[in-house]
PDB file of N, CA and C in Angstrom:
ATOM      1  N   UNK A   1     125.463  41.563  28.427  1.00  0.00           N
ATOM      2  CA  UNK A   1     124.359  42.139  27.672  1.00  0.00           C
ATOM      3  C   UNK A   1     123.107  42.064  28.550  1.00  0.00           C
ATOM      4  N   UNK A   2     123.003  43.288  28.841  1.00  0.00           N
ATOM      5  CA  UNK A   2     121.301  43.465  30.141  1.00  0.00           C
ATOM      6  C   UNK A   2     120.231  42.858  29.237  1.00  0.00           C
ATOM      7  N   UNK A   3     120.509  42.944  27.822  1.00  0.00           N
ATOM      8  CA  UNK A   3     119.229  42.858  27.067  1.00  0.00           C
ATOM      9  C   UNK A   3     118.269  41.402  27.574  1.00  0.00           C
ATOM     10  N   UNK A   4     119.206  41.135  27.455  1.00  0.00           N
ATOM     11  CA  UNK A   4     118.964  39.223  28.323  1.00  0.00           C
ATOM     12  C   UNK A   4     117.924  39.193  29.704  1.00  0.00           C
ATOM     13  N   UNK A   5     118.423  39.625  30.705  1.00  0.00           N
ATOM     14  CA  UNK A   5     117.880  40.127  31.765  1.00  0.00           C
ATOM     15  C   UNK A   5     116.257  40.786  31.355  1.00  0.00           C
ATOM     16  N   UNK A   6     116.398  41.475  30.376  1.00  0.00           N
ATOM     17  CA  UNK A   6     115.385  42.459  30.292  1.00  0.00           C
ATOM     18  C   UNK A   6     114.280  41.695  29.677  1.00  0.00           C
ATOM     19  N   UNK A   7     115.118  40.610  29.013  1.00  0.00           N
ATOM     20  CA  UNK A   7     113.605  40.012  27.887  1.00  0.00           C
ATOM     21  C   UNK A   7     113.154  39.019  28.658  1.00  0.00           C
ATOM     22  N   UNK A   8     114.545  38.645  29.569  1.00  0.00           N
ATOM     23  CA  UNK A   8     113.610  37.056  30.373  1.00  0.00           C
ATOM     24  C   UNK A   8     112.439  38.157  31.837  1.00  0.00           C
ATOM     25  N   UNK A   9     112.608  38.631  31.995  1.00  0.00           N
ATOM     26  CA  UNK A   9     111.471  39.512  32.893  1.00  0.00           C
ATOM     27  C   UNK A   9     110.259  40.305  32.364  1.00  0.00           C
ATOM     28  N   UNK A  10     110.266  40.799  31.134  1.00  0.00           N
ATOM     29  CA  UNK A  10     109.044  40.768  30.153  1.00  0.00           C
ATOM     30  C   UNK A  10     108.429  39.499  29.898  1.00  0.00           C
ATOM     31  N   UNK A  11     109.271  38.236  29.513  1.00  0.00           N
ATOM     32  CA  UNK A  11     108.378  36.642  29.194  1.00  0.00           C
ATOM     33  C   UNK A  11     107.700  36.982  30.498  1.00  0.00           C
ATOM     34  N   UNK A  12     108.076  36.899  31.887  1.00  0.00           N
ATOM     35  CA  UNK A  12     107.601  36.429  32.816  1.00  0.00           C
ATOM     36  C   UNK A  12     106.555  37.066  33.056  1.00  0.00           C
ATOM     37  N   UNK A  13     106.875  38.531  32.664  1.00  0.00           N
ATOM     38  CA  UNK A  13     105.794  39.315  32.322  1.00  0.00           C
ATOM     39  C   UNK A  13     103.840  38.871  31.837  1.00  0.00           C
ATOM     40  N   UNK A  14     104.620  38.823  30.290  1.00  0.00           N
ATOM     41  CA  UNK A  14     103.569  38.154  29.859  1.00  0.00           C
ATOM     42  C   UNK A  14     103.213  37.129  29.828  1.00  0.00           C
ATOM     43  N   UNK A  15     104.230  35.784  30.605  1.00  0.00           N
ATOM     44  CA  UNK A  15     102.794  35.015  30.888  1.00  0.00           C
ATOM     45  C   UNK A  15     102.593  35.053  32.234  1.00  0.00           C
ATOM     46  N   UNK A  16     102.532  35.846  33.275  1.00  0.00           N
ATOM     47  CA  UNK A  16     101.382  36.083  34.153  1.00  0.00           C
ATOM     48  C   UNK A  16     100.116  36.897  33.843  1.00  0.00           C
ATOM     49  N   UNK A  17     100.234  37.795  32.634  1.00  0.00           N
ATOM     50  CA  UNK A  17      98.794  38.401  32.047  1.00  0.00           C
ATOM     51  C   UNK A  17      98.342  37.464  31.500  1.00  0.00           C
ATOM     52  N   UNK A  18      98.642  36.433  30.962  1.00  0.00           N
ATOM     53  CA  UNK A  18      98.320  35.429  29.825  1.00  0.00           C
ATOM     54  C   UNK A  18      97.906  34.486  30.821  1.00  0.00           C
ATOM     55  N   UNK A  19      98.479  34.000  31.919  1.00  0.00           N
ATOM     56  CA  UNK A  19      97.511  32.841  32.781  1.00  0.00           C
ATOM     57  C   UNK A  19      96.287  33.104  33.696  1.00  0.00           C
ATOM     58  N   UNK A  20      96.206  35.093  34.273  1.00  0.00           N
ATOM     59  CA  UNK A  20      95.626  35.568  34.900  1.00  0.00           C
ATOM     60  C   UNK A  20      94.310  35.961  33.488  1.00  0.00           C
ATOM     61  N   UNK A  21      94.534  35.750  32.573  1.00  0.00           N
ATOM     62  CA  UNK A  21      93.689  36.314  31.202  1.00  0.00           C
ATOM     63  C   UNK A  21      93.121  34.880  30.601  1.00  0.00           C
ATOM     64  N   UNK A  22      93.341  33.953  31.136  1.00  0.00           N
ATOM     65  CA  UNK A  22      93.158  32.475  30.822  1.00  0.00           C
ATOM     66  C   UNK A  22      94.005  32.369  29.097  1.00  0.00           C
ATOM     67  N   UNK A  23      94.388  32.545  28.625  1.00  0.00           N
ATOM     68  CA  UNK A  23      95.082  32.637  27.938  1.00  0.00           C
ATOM     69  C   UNK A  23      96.093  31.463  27.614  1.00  0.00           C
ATOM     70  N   UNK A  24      96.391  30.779  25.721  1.00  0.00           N
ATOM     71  CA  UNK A  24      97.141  29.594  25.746  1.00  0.00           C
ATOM     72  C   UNK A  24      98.033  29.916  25.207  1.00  0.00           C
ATOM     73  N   UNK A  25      98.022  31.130  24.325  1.00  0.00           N
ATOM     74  CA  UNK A  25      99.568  31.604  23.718  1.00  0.00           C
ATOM     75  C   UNK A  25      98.949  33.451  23.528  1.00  0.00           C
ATOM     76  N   UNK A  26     100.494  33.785  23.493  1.00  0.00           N
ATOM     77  CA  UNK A  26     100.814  35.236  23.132  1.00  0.00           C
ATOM     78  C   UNK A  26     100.637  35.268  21.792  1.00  0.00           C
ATOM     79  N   UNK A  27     100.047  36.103  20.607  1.00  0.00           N
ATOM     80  CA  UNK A  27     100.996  36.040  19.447  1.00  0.00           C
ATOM     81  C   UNK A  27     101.513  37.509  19.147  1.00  0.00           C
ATOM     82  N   UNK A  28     100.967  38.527  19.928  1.00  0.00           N
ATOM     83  CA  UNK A  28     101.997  39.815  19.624  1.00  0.00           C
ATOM     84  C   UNK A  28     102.314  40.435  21.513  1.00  0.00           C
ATOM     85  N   UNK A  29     103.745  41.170  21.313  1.00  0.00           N
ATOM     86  CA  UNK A  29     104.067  41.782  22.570  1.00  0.00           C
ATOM     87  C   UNK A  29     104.037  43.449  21.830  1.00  0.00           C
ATOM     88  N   UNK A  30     103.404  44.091  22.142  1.00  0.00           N
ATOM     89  CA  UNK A  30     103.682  45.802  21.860  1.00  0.00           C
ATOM     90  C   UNK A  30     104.766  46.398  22.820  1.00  0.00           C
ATOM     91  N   UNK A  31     105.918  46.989  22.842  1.00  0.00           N
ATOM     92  CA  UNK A  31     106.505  47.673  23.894  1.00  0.00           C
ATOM     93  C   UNK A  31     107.079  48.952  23.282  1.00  0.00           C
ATOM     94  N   UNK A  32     107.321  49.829  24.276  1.00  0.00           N
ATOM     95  CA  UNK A  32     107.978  50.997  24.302  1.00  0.00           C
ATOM     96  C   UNK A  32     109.395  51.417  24.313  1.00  0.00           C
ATOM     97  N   UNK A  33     109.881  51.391  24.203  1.00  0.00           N
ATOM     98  CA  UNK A  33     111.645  51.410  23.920  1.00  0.00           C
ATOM     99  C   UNK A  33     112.026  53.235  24.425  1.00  0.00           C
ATOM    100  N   UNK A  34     112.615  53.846  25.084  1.00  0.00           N
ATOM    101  CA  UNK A  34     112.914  55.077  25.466  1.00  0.00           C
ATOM    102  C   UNK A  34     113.984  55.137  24.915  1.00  0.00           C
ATOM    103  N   UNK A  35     114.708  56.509  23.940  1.00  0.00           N
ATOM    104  CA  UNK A  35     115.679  56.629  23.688  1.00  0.00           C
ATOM    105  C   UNK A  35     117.079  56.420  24.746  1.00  0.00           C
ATOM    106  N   UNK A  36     116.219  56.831  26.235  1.00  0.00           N
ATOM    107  CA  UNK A  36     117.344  57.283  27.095  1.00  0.00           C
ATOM    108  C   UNK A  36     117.072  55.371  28.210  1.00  0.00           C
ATOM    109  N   UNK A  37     116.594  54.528  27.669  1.00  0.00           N
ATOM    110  CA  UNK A  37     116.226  53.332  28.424  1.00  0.00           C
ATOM    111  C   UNK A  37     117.888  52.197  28.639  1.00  0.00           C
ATOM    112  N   UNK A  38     118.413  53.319  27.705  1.00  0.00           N
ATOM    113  CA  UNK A  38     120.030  51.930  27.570  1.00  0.00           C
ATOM    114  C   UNK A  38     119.667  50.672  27.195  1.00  0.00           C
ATOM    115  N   UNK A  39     118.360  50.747  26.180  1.00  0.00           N
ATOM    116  CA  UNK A  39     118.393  49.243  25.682  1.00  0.00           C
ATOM    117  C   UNK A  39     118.779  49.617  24.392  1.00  0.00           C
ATOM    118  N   UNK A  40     119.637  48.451  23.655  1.00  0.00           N
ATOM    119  CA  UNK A  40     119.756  48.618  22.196  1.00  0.00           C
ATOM    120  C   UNK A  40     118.663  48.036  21.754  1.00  0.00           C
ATOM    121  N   UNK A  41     118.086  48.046  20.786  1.00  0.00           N
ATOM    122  CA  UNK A  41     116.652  47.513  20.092  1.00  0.00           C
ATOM    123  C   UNK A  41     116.707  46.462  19.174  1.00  0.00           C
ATOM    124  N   UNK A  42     118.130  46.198  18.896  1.00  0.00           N
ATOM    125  CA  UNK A  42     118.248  45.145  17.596  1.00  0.00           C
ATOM    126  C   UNK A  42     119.110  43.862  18.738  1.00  0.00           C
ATOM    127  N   UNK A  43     119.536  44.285  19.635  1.00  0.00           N
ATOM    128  CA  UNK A  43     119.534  43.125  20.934  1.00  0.00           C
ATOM    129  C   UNK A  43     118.951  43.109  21.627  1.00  0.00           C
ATOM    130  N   UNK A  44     117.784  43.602  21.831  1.00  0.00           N
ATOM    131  CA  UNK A  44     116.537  43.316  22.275  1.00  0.00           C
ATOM    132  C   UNK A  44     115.889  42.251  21.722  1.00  0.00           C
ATOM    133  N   UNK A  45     115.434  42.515  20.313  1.00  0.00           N
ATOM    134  CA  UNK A  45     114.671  41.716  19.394  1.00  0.00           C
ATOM    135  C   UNK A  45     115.946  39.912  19.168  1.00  0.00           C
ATOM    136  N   UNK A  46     117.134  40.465  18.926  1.00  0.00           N
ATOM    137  CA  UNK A  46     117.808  38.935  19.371  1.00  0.00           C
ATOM    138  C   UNK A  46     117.250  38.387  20.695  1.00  0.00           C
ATOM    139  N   UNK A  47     117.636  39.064  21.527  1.00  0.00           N
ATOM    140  CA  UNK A  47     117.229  38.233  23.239  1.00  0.00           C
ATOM    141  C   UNK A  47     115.666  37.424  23.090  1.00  0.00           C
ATOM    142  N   UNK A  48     114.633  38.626  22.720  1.00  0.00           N
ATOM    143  CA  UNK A  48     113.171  38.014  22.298  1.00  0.00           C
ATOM    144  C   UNK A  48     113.561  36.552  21.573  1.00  0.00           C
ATOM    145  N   UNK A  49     114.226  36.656  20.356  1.00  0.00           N
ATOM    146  CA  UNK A  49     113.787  35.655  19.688  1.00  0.00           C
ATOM    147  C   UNK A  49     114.344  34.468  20.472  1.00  0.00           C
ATOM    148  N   UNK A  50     115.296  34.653  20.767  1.00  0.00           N
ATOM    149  CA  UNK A  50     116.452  33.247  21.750  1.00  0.00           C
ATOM    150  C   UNK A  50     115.360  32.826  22.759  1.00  0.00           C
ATOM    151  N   UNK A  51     114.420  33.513  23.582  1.00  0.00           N
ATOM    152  CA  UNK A  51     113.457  33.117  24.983  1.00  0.00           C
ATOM    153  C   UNK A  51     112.347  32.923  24.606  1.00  0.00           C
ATOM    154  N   UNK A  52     111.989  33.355  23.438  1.00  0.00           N
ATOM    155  CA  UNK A  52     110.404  33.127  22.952  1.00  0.00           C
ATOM    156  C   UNK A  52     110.314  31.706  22.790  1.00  0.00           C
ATOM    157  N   UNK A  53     111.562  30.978  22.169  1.00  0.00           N
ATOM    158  CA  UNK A  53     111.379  29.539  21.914  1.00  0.00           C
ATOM    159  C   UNK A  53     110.655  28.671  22.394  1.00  0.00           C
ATOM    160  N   UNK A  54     110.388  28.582  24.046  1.00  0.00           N
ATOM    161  CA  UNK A  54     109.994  27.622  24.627  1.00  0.00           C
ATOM    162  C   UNK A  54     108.754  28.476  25.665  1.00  0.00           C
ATOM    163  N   UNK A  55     107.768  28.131  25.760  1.00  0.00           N
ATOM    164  CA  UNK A  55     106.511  28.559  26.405  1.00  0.00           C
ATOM    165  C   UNK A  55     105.639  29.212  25.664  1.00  0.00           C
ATOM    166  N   UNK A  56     104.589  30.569  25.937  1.00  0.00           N
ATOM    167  CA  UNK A  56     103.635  30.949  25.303  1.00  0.00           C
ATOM    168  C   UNK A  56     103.831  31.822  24.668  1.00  0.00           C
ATOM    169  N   UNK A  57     105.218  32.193  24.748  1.00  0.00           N
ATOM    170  CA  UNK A  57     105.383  33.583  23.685  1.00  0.00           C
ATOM    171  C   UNK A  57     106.000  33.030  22.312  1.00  0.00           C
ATOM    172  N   UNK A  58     105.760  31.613  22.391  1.00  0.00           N
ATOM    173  CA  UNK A  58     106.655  31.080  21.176  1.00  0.00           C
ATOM    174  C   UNK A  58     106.533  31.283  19.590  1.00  0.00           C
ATOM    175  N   UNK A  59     105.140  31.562  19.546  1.00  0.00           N
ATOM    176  CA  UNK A  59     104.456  32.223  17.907  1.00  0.00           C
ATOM    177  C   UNK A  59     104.863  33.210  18.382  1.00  0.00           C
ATOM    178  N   UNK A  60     104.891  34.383  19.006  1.00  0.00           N
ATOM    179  CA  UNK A  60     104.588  35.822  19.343  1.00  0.00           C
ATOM    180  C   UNK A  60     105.773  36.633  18.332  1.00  0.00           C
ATOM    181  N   UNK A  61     105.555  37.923  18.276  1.00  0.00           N
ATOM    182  CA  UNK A  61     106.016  38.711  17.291  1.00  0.00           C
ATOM    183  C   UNK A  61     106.542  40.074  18.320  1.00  0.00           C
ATOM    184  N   UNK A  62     107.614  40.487  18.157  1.00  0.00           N
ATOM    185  CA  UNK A  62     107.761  41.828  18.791  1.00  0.00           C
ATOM    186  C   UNK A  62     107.612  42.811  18.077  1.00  0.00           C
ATOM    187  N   UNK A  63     106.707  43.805  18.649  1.00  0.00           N
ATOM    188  CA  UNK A  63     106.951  45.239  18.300  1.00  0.00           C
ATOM    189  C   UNK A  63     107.012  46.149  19.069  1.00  0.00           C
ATOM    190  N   UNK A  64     108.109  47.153  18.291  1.00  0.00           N
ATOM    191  CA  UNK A  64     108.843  48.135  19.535  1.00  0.00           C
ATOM    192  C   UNK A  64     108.735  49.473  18.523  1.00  0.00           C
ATOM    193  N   UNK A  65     107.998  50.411  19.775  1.00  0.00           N
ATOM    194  CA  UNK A  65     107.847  51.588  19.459  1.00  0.00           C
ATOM    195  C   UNK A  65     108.917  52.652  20.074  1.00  0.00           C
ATOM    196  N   UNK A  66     109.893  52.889  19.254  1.00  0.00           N
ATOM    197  CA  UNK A  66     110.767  54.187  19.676  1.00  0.00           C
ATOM    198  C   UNK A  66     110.797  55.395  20.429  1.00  0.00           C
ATOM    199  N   UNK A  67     110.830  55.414  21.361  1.00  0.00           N
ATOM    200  CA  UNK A  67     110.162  56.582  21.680  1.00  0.00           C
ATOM    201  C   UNK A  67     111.266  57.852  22.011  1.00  0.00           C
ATOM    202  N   UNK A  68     111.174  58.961  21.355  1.00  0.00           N
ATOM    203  CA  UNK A  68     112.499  59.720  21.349  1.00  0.00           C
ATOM    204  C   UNK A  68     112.156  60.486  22.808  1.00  0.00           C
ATOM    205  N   UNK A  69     113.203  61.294  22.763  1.00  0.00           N
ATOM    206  CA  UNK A  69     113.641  61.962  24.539  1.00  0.00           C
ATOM    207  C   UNK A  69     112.845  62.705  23.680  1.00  0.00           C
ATOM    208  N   UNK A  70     111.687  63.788  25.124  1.00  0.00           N
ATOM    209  CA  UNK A  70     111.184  64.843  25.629  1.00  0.00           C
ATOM    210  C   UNK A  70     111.628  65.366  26.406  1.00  0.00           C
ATOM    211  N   UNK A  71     111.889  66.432  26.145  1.00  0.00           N
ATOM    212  CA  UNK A  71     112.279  67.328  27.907  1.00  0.00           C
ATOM    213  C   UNK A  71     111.552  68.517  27.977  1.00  0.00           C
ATOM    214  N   UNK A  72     110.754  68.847  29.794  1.00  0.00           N
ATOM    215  CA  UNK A  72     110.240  69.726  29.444  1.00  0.00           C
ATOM    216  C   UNK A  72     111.560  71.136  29.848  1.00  0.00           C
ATOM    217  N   UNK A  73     111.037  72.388  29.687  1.00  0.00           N
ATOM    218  CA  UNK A  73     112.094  73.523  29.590  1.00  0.00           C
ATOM    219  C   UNK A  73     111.629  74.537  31.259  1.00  0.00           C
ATOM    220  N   UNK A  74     111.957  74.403  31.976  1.00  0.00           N
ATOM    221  CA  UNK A  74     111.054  75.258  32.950  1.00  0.00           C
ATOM    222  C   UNK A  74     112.005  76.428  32.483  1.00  0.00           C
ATOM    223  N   UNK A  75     112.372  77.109  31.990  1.00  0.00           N
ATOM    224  CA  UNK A  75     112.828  78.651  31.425  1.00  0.00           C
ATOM    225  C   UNK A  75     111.978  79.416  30.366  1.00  0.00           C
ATOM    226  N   UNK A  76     111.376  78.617  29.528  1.00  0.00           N
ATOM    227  CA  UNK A  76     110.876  78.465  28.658  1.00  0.00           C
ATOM    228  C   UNK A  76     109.162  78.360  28.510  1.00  0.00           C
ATOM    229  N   UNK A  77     109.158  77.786  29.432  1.00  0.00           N
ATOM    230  CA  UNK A  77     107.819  76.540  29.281  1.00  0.00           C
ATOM    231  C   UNK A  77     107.806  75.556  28.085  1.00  0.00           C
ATOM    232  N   UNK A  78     108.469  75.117  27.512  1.00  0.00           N
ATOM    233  CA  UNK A  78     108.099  74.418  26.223  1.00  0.00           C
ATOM    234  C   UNK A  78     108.409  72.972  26.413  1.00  0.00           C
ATOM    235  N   UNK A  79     107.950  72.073  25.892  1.00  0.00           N
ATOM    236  CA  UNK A  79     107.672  70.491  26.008  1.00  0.00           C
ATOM    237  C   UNK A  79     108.552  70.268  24.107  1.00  0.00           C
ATOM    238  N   UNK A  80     110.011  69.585  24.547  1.00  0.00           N
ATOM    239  CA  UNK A  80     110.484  70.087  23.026  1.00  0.00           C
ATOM    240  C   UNK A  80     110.651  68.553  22.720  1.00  0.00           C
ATOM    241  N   UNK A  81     110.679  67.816  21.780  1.00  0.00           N
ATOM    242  CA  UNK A  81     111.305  66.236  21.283  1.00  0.00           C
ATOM    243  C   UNK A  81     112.349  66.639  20.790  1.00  0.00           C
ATOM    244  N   UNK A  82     113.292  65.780  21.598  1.00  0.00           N
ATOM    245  CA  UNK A  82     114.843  66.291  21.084  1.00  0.00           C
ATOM    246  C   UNK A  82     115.545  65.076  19.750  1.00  0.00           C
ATOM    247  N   UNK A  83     116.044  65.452  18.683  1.00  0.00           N
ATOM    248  CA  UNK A  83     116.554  64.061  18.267  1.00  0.00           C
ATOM    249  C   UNK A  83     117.621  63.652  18.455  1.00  0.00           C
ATOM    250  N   UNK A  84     118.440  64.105  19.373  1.00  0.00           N
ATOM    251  CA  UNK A  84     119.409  63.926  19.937  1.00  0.00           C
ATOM    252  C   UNK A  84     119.632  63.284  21.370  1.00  0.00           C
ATOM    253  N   UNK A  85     120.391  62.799  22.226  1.00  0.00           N
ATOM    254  CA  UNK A  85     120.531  62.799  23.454  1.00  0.00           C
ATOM    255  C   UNK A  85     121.333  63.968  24.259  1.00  0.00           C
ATOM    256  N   UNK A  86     120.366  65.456  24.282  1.00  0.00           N
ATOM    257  CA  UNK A  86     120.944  66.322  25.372  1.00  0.00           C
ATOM    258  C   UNK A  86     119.755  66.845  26.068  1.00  0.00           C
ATOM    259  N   UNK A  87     120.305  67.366  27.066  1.00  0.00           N
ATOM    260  CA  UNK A  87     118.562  67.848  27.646  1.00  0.00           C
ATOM    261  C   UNK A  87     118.764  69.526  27.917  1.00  0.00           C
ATOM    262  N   UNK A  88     119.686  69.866  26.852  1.00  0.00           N
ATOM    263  CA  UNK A  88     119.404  71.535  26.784  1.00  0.00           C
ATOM    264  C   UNK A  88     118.507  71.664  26.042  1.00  0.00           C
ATOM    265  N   UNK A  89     117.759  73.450  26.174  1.00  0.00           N
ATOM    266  CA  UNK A  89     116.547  73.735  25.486  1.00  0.00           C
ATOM    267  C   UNK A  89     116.789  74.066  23.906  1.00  0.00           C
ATOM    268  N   UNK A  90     116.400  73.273  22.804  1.00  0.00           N
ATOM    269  CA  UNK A  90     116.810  73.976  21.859  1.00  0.00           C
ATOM    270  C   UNK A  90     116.341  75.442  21.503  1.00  0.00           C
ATOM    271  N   UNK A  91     115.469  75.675  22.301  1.00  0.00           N
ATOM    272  CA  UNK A  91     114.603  76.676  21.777  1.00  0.00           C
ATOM    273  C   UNK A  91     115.046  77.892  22.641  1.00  0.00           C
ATOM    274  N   UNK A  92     115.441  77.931  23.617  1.00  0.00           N
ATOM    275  CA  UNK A  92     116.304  78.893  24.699  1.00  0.00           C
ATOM    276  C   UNK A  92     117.414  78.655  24.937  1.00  0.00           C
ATOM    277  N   UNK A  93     117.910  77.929  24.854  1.00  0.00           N
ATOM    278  CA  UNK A  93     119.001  76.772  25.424  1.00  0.00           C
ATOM    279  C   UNK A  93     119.716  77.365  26.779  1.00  0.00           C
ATOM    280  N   UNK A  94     118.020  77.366  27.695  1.00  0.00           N
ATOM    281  CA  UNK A  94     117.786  76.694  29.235  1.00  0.00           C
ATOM    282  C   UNK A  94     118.708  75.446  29.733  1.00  0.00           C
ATOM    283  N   UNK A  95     118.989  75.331  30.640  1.00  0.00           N
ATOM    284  CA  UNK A  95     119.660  73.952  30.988  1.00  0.00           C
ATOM    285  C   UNK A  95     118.701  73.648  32.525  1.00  0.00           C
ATOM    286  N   UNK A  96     117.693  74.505  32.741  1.00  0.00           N
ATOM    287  CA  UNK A  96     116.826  73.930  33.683  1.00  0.00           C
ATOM    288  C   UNK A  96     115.638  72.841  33.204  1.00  0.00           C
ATOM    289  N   UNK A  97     115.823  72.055  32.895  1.00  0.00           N
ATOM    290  CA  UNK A  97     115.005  70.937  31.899  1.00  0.00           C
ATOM    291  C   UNK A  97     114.698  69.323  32.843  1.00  0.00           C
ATOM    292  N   UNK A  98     113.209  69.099  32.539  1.00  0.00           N
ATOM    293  CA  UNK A  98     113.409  67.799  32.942  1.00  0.00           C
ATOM    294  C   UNK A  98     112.714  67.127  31.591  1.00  0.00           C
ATOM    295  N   UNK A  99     113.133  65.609  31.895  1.00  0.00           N
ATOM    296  CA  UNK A  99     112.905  64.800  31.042  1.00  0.00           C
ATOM    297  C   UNK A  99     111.593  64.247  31.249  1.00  0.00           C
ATOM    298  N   UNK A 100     110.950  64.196  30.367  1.00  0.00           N
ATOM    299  CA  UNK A 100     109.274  64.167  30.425  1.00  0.00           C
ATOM    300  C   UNK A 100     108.963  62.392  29.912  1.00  0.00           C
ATOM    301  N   UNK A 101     109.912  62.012  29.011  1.00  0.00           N
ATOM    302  CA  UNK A 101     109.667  60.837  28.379  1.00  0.00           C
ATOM    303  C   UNK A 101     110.725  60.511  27.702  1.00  0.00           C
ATOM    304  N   UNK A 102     111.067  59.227  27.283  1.00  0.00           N
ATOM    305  CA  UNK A 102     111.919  58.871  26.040  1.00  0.00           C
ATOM    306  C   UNK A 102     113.171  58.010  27.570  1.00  0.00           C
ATOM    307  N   UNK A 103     112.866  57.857  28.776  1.00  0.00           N
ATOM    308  CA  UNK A 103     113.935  57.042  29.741  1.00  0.00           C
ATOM    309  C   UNK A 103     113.196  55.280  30.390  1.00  0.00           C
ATOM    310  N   UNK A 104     111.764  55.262  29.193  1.00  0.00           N
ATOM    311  CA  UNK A 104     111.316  54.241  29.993  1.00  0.00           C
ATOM    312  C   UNK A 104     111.604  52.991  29.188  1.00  0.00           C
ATOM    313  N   UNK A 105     111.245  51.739  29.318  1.00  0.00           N
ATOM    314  CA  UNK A 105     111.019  50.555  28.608  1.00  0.00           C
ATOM    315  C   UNK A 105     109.688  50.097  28.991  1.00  0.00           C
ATOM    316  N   UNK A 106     108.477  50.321  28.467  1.00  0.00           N
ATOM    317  CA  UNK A 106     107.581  49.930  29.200  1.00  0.00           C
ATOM    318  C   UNK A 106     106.648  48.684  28.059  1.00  0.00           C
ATOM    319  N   UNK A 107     105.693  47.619  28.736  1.00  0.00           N
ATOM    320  CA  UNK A 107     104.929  46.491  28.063  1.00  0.00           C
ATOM    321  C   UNK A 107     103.668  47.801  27.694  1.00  0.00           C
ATOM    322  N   UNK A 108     103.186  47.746  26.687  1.00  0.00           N
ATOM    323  CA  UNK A 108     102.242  48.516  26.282  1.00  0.00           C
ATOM    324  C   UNK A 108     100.890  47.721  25.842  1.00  0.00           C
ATOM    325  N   UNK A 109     101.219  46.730  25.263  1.00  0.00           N
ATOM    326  CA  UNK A 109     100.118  45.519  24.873  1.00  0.00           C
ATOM    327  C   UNK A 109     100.255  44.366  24.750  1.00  0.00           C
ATOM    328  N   UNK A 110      99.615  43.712  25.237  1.00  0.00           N
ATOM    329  CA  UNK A 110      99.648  41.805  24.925  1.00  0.00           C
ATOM    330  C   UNK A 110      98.466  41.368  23.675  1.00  0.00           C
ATOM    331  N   UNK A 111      98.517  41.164  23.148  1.00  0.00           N
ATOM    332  CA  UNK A 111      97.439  40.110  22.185  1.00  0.00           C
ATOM    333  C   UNK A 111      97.900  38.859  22.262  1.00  0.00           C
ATOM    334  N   UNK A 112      96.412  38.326  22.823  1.00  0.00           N
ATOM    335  CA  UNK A 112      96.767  36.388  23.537  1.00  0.00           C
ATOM    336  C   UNK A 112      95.379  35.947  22.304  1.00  0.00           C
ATOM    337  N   UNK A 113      95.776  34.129  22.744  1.00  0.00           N
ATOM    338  CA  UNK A 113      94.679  33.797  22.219  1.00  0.00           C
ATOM    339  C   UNK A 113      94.202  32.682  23.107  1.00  0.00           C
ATOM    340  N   UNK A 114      92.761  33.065  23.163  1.00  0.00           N
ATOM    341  CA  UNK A 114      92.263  32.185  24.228  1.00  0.00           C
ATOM    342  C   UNK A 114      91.762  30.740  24.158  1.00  0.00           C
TER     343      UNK A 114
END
């Protein structure tokens, strides 16, 4: 399970903003979740809770914002949110398409307390 991997490198994450921020605890992490990121989100939030235990993220709370696939259409021009995982155009159904968003996992916000 990568999820493991993924949450112990976010802690480490946040507490280098949190010691560079003078900072004594985390109490919220904001992140981004990409449909196309290959993280599951409900073993995500397990992994969080198992590593939060011990250091500054230990009050802290996760929240994860979904973020569905975009692709843009170069046949088309159109910027479409797909709710699916394909990256044909629904709207032409172009197959010259790139993916604009929805492949990242990214930290979006820390709230510390100083």
């Amino acid at each position: 399970m990568h999820e493991y991997s993924i949450v112990s490198a976010l802690i480490e994450q946040c507490e280098s903003h949190a010691r560079a921020n003078g900072a004594r605890e985390i109490t919220r992490v904001a992140i981004k979740v990409g449909q196309l990121s290959g993280v599951e989100p409900a073993l995500l939030q397990t992994a969080f809770d198992t590593f939060k235990l011990e250091g500054i993220c230990r009050n802290s709370e996760l929240q994860m914002q979904i973020q569905p696939l975009v692709i843009h259409c170069h046949t088309c021009q159109q910027d479409v949110e797909m709710p699916h995982r394909q990256v044909i155009c629904p709207q032409c159904h172009g197959r010259d398409t790139t993916v604009i968003d929805g492949e990242d996992l990214l930290l979006m916000q820390l709230e510390m307390a100083t």
